[in-house]
C-alpha atoms as a PDB file:
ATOM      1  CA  UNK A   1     -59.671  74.524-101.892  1.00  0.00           C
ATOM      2  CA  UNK A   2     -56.092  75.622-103.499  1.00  0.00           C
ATOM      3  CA  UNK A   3     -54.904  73.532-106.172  1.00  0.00           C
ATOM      4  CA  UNK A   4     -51.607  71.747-105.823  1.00  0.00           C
ATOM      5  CA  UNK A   5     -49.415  72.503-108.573  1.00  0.00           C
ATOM      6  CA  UNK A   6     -48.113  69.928-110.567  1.00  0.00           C
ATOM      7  CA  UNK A   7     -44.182  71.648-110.430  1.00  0.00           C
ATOM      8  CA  UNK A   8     -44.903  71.132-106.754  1.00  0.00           C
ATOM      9  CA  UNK A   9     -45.993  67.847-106.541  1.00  0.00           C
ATOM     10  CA  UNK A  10     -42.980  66.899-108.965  1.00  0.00           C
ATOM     11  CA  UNK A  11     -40.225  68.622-106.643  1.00  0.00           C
ATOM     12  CA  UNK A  12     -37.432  65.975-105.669  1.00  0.00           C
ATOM     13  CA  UNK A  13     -37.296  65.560-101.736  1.00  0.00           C
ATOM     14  CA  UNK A  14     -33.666  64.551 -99.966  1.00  0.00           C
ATOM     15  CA  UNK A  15     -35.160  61.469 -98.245  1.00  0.00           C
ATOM     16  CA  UNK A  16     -33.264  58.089 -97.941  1.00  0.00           C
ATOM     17  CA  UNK A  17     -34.313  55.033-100.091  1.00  0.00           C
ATOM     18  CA  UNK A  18     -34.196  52.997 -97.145  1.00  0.00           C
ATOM     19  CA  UNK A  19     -37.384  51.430 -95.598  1.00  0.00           C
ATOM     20  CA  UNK A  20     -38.097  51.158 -91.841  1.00  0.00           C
ATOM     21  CA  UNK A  21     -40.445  49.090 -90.231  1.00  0.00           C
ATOM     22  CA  UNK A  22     -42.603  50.917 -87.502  1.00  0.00           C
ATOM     23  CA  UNK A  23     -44.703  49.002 -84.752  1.00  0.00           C
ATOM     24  CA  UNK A  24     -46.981  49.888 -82.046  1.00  0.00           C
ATOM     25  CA  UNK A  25     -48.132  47.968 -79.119  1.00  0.00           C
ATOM     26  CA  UNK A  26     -51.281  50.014 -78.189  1.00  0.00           C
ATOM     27  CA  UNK A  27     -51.923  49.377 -73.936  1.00  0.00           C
ATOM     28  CA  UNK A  28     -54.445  50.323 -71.506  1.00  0.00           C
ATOM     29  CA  UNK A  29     -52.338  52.572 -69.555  1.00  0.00           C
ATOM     30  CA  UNK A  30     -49.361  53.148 -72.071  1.00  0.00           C
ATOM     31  CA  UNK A  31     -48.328  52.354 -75.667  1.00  0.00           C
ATOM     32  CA  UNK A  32     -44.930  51.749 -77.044  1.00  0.00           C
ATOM     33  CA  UNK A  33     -43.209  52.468 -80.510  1.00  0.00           C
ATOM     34  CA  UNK A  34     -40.544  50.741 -82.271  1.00  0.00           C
ATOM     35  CA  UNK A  35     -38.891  52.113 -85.233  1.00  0.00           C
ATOM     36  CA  UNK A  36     -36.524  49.521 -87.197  1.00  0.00           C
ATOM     37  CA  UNK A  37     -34.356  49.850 -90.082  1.00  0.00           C
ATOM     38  CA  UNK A  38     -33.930  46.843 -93.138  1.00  0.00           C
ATOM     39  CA  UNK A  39     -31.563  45.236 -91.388  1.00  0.00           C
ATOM     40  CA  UNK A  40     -33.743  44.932 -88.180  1.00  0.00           C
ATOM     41  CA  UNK A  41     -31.770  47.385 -85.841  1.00  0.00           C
ATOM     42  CA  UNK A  42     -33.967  49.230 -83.678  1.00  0.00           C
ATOM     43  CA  UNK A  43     -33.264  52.895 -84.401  1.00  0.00           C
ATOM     44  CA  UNK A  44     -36.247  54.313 -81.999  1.00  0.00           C
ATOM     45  CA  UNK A  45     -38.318  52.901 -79.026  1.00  0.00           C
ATOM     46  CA  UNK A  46     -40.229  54.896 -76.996  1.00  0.00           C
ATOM     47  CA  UNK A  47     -43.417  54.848 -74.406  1.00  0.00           C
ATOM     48  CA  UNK A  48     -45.787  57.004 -75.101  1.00  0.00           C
ATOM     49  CA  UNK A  49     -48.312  57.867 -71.751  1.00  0.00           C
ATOM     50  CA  UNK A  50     -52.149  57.969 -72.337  1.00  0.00           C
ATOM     51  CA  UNK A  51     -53.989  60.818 -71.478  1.00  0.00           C
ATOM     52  CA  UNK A  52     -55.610  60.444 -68.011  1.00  0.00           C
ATOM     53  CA  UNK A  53     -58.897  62.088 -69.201  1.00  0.00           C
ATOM     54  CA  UNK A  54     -60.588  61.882 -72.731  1.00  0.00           C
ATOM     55  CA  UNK A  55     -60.748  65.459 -75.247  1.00  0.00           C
ATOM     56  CA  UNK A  56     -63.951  66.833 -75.228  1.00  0.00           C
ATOM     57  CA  UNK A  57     -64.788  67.750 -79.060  1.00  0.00           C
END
């Protein structure tokens, strides 16, 4: 396993400092996503199909 080096780790990443609230409504035949920002605006929503048959592993 590589080590992660602590320079790395430390490395300042352009991401916003605003929080979003993410829900899921998981259904038999379909799920949705909702994506909101802090003031409550929905900023994604999206179904999402389930597969018809299950992955064999």
């Amino acid at each position: 396993m590589k080590k992660v080096s602590t320079a790395a780790a430390k490395q300042k990443r352009n991401v916003s400092e605003e929080q979003l609230t993410i829900g899921l409504d998981l259904g038999g035949r379909s799920s949705w996503n909702c994506v909101l920002d802090e003031r409550g605006e929905v900023l994604l929503e999206q179904r999402v199909a389930r597969l018809r048959k299950p992955i064999d592993r």
